[in-house]
N, C-alpha and C. Protein backbone atom coordinates (compact mmCIF):
# COMPACT_ATOMS: atom_id res chain seq x y z
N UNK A 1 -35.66 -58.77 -54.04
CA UNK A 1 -34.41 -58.08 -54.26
C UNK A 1 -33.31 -59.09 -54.57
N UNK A 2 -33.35 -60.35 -53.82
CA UNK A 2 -32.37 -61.13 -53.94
C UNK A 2 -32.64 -61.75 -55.57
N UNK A 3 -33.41 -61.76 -56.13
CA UNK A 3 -33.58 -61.81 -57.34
C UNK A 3 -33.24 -61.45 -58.33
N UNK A 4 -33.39 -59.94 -58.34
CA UNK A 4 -33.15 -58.99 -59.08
C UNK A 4 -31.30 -58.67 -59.33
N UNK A 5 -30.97 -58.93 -57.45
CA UNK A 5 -29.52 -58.84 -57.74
C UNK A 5 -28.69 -60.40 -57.40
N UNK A 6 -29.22 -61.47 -58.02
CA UNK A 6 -28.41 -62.62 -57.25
C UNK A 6 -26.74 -62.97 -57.02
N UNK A 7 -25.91 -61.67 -57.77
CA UNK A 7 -24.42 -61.41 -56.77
C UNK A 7 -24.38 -60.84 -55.61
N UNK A 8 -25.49 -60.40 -55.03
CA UNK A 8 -25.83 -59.40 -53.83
C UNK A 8 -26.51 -60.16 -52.66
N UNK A 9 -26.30 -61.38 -52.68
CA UNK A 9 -27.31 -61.91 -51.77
C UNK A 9 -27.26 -61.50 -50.31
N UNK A 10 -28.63 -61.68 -49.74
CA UNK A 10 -28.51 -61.04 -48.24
C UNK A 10 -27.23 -61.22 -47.22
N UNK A 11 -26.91 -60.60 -46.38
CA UNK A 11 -25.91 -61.64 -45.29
C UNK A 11 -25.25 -62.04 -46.24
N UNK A 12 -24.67 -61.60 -47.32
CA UNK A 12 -23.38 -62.28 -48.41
C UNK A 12 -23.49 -63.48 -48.49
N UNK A 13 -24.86 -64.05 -48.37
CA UNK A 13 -24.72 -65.62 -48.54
C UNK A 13 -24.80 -66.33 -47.69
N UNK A 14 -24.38 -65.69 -46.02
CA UNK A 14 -23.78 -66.12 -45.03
C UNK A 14 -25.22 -67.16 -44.52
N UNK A 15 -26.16 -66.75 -44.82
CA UNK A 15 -27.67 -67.64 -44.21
C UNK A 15 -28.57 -68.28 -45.31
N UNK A 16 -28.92 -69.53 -44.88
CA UNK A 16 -29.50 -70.38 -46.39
C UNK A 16 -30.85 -69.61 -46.42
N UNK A 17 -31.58 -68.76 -45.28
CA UNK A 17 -32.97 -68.42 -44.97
C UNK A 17 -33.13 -67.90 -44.73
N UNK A 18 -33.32 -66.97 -45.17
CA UNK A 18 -33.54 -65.39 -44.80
C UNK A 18 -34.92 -64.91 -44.57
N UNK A 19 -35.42 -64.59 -43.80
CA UNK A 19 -36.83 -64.18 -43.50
C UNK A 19 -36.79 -62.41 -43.89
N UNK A 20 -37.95 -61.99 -45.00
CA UNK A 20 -37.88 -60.63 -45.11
C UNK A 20 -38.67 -60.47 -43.48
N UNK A 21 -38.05 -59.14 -43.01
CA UNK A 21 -39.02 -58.26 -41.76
C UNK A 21 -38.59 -57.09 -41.62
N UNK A 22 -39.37 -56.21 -40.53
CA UNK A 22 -39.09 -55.06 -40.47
C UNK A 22 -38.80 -54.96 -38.81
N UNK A 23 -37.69 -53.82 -38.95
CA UNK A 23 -37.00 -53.43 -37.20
C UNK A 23 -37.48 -52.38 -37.20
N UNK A 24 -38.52 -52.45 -36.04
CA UNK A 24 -39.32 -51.88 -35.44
C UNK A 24 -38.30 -51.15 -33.86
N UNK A 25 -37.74 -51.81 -33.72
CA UNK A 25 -37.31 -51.22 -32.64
C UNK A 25 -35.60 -51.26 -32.62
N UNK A 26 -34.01 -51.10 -32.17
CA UNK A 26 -33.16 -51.36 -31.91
C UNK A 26 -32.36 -50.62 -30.30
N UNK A 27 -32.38 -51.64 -29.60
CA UNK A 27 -31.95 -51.02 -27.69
C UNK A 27 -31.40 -52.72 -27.22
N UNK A 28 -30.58 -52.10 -26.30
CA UNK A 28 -29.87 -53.00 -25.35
C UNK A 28 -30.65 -53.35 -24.13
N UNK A 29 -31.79 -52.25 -23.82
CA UNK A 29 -32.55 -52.30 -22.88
C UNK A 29 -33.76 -53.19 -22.65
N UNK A 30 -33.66 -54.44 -22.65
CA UNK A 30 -35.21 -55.40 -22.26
C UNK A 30 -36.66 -54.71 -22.27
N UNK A 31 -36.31 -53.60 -21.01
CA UNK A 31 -37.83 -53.11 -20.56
C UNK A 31 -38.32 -52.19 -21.84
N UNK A 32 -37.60 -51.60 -22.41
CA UNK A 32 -37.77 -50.62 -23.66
C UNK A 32 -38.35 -51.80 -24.76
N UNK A 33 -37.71 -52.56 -25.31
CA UNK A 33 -37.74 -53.60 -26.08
C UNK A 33 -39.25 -54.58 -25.50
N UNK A 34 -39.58 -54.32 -24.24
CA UNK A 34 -40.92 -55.79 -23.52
C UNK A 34 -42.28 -54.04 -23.97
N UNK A 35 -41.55 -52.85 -23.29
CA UNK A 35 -42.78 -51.75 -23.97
C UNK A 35 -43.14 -52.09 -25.24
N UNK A 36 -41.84 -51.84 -26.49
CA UNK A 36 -42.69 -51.80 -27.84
C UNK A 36 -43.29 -53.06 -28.45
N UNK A 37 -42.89 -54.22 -27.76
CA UNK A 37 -43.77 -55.40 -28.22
C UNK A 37 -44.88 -55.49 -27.89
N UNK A 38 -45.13 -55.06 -26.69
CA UNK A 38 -46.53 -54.66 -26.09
C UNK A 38 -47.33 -53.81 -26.94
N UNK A 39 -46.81 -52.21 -27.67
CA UNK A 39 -47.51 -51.52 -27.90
C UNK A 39 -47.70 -52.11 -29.70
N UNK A 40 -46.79 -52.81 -30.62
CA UNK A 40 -47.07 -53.09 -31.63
C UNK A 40 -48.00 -54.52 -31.65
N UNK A 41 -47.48 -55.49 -30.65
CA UNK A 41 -48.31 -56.34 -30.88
C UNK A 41 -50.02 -56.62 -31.21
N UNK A 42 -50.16 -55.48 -30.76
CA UNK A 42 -52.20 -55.13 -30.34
C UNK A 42 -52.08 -54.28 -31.90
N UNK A 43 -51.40 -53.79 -32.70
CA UNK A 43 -51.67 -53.46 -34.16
C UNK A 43 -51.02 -54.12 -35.18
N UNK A 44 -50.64 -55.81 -35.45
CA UNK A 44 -50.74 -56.65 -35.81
C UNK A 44 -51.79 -57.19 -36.20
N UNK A 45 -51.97 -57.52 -38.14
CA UNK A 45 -50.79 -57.22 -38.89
C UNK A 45 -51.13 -55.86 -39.45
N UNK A 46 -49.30 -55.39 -39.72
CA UNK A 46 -49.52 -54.01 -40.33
C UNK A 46 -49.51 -54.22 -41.93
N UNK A 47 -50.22 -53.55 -42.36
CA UNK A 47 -50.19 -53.04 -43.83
C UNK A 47 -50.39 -51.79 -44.30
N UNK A 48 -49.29 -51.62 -45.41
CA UNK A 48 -49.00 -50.26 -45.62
C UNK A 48 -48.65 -50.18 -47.21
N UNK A 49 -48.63 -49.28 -48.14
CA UNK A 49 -47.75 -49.57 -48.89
C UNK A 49 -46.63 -48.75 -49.32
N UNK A 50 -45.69 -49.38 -49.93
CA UNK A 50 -44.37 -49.26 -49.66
C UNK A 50 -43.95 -48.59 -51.33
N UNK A 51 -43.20 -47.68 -50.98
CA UNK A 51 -43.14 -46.61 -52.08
C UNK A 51 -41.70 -47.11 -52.82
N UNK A 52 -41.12 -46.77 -51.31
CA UNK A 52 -39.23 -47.08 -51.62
C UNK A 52 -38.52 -47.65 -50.40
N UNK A 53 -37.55 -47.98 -50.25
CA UNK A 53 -36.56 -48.74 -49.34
C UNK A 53 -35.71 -47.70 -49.56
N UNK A 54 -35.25 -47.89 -47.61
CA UNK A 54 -33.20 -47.25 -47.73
C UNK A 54 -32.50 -48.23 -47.65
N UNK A 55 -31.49 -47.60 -47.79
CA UNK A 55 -30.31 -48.79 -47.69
C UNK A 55 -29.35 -48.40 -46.20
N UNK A 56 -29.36 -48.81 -45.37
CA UNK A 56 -28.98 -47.90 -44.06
C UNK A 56 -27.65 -48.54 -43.74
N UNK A 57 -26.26 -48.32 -43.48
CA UNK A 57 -24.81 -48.98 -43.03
C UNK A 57 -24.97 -48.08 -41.74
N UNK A 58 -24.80 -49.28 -40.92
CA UNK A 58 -24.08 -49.38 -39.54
C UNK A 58 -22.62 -48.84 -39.70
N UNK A 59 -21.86 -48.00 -39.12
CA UNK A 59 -20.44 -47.93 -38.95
C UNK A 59 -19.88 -48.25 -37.64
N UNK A 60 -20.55 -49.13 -36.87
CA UNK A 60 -20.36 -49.81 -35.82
C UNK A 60 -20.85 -49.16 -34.82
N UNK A 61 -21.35 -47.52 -34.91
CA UNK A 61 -21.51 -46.86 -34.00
C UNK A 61 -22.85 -46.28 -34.10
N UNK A 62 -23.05 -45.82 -35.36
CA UNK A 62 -24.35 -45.43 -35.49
C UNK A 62 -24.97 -45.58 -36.94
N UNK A 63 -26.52 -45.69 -37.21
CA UNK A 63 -26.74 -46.03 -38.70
C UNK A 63 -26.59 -44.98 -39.25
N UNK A 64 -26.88 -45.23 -40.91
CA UNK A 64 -26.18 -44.10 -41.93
C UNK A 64 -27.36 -44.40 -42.58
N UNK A 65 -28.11 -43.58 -43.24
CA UNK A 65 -29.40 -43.30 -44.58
C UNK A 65 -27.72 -43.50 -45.67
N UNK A 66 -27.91 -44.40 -46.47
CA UNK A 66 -26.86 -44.56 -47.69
C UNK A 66 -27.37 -44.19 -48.81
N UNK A 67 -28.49 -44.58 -48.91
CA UNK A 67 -29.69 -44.26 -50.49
C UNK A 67 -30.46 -45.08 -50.36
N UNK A 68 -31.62 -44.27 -51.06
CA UNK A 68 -33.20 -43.88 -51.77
C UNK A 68 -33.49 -44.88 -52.61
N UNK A 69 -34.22 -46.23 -52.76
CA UNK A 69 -34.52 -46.54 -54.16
C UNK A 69 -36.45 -46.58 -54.27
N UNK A 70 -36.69 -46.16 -55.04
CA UNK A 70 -37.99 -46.08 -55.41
C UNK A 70 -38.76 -47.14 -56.01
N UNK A 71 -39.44 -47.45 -55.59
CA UNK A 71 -40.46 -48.59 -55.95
C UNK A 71 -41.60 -48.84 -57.20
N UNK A 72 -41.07 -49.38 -58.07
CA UNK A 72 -42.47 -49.20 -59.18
C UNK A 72 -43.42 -50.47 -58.94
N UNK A 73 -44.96 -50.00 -59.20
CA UNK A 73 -45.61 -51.12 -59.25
C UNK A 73 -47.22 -50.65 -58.93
């Protein structure tokens, strides 16, 4: 993606290294967060394939579905 759009870069630039990944989980809570590492770790690695991406904005309070892009390939 950072390719495709190189005025768009991840983190605005803000990081020389960006690792692509996926959030599997988001909590303030440890024990919630020590469960799902437990339960994903034992189905490592995942593969799937991937149709389309959202684009999701935080408004500080809760996430937002922003848009759909569809995947060719």
């Amino acid at each position: 993606m950072a390719d495709r759009w190189p005025e768009a870069p991840p983190y605005r630039g803000r990081f020389a290294d960006v690792v692509p990944h996926l959030t599997v989980a988001f909590s303030q809570d440890p024990g919630v967060l020590d469960e799902i590492e437990a339960e994903v770790s034992n189905r490592l690695p995942l593969t799937a394939r991937i149709t389309s991406v959202h684009l999701l904005v935080f408004d500080g309070t809760v996430w937002h579905d922003r848009a759909e892009f569809a995947l060719r390939g």
